[in-house]
C-alpha atoms as a PDB file:
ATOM      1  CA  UNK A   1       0.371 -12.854   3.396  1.00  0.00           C
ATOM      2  CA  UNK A   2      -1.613 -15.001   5.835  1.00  0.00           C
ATOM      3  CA  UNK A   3       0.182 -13.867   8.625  1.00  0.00           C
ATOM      4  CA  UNK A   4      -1.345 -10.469   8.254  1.00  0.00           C
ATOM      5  CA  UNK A   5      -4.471  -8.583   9.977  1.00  0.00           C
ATOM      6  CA  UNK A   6      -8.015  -9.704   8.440  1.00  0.00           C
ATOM      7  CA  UNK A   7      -8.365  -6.203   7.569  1.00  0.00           C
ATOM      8  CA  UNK A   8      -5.112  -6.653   5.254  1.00  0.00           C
ATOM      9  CA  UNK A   9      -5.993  -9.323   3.828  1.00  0.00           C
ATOM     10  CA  UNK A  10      -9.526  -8.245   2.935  1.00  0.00           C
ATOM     11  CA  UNK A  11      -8.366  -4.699   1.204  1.00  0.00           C
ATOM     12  CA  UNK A  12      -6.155  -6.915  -0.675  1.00  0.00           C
ATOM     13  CA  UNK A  13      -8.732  -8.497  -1.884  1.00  0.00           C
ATOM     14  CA  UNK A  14     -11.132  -6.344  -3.052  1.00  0.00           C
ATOM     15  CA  UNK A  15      -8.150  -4.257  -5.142  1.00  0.00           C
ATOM     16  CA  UNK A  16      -7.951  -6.923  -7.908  1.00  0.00           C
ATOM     17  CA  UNK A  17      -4.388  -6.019  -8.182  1.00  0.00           C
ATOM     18  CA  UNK A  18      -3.431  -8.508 -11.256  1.00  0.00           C
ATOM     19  CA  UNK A  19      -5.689  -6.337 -13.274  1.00  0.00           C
ATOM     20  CA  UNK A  20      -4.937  -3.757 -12.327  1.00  0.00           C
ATOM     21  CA  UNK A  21      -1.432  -4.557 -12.806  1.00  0.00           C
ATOM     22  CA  UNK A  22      -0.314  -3.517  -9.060  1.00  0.00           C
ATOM     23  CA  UNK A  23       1.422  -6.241  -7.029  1.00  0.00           C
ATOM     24  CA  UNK A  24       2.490  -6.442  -3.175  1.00  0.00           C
ATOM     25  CA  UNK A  25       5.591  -5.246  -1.904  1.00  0.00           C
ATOM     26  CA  UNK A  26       5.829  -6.376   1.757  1.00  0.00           C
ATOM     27  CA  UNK A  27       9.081  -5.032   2.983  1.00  0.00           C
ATOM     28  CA  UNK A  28       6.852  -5.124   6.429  1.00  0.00           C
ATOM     29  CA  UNK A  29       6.431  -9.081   7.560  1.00  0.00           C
ATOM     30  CA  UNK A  30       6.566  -7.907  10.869  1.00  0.00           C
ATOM     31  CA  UNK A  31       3.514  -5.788  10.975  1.00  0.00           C
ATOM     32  CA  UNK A  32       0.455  -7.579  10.444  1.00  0.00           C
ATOM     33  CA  UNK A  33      -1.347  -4.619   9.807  1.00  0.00           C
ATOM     34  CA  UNK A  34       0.673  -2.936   6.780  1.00  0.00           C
ATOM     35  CA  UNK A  35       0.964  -3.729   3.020  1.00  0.00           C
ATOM     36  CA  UNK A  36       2.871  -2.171   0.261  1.00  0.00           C
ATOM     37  CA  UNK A  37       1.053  -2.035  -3.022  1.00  0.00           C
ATOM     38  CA  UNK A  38       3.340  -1.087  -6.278  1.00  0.00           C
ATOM     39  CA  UNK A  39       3.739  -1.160  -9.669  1.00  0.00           C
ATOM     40  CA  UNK A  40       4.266  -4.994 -11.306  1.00  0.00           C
ATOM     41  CA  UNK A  41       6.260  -3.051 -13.412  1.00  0.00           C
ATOM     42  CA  UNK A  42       8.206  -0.853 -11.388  1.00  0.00           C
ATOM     43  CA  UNK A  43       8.132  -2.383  -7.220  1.00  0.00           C
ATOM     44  CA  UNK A  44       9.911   0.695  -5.850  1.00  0.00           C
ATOM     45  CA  UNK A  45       6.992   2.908  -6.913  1.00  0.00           C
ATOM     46  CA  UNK A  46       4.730   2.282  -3.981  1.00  0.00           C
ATOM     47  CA  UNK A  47       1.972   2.963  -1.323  1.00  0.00           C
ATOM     48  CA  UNK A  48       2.342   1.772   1.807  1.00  0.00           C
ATOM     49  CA  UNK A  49      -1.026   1.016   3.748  1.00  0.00           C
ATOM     50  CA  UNK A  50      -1.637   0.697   7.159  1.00  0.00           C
ATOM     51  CA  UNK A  51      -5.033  -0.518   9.497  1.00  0.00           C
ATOM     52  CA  UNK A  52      -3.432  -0.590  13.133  1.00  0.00           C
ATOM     53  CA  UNK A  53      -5.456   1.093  15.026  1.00  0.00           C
ATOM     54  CA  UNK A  54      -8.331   2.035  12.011  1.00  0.00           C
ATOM     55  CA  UNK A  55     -12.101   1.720  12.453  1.00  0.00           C
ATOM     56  CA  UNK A  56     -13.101  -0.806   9.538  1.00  0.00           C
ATOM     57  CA  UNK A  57     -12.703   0.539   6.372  1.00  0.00           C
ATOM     58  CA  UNK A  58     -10.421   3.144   7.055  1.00  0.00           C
ATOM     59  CA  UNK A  59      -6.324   3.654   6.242  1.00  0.00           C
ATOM     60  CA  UNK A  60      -3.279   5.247   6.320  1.00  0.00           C
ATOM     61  CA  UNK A  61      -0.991   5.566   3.314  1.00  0.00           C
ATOM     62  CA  UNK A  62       2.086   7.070   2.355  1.00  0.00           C
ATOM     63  CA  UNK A  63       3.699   7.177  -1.319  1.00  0.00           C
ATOM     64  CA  UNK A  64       7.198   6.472  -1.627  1.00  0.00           C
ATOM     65  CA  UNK A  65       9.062   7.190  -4.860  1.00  0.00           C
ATOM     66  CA  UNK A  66      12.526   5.287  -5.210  1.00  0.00           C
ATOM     67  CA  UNK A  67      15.555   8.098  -4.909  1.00  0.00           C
ATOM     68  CA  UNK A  68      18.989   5.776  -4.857  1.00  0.00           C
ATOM     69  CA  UNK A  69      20.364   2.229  -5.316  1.00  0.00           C
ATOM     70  CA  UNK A  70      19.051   1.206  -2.310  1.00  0.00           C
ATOM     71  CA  UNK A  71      15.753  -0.449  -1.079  1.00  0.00           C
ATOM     72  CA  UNK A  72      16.010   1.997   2.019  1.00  0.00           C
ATOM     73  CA  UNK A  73      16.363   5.184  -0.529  1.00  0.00           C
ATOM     74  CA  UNK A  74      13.077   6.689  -0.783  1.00  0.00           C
ATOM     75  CA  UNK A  75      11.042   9.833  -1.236  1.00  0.00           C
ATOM     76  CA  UNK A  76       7.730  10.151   0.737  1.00  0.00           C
ATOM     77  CA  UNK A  77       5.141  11.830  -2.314  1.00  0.00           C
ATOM     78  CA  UNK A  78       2.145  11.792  -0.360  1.00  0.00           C
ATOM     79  CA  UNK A  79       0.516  10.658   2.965  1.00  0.00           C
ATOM     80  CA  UNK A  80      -2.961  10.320   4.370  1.00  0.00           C
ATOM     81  CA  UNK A  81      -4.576   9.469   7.416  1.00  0.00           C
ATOM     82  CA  UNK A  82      -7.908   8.135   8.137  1.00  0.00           C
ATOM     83  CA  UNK A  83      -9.011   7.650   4.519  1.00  0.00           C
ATOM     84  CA  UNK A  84     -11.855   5.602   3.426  1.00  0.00           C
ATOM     85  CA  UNK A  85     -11.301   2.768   0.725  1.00  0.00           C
ATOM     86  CA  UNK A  86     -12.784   5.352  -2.366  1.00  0.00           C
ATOM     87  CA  UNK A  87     -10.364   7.848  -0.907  1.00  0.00           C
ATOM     88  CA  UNK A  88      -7.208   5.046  -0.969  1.00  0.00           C
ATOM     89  CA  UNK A  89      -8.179   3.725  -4.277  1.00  0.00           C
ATOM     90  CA  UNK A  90      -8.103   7.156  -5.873  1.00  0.00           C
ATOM     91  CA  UNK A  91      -4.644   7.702  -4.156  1.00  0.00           C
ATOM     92  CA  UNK A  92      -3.855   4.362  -5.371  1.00  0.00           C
ATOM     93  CA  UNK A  93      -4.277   5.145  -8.975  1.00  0.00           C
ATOM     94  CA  UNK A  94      -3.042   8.191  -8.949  1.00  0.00           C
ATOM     95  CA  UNK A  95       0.378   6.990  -7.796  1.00  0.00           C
ATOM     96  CA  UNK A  96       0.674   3.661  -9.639  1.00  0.00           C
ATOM     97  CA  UNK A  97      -1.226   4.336 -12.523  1.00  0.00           C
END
């Protein structure tokens, strides 16, 4: 986690995730400007947020739903572009719960 962008790390950090019950899934090392958020419960059940190339404050997100046996088998629910943090934390609740 502390090899990602500031603006990663500070999102992460204002979502309170352990109450929220949401943990990181970072199937993304590589790119220091994308996080996936899922369930604690269920870490295939995910949003995937991006900064690169975001003003401050602003994301991109796309929902992925598990859909086979394997970490690369996924269904995109949902995907934004240019949201603000109220807009992201909606979508986040909405898709984790």
């Amino acid at each position: 986690m502390m090899d990602k962008d500031g603006s990663v790390i500070e999102l992460v950090g204002r979502l309170d995730l352990q109450r929220r019950g949401w943990s990181i899934v970072d199937h993304w090392e590589a790119d220091t400007c994308a996080i996936g958020i899922a369930r604690a419960s269920e870490p295939r059940r995910l949003v995937y947020v991006s900064t690169f190339d975001k003003e401050y404050g602003m994301y991109d997100y796309e929902c992925e739903l598990a859909s086979g046996p394997a970490a690369a088998d996924y269904t995109i629910a949902g995907r934004g572009e240019g949201v603000t943090y109220d807009e992201l934390l909606e979508v986040l609740a909405r898709h984790l719960g």
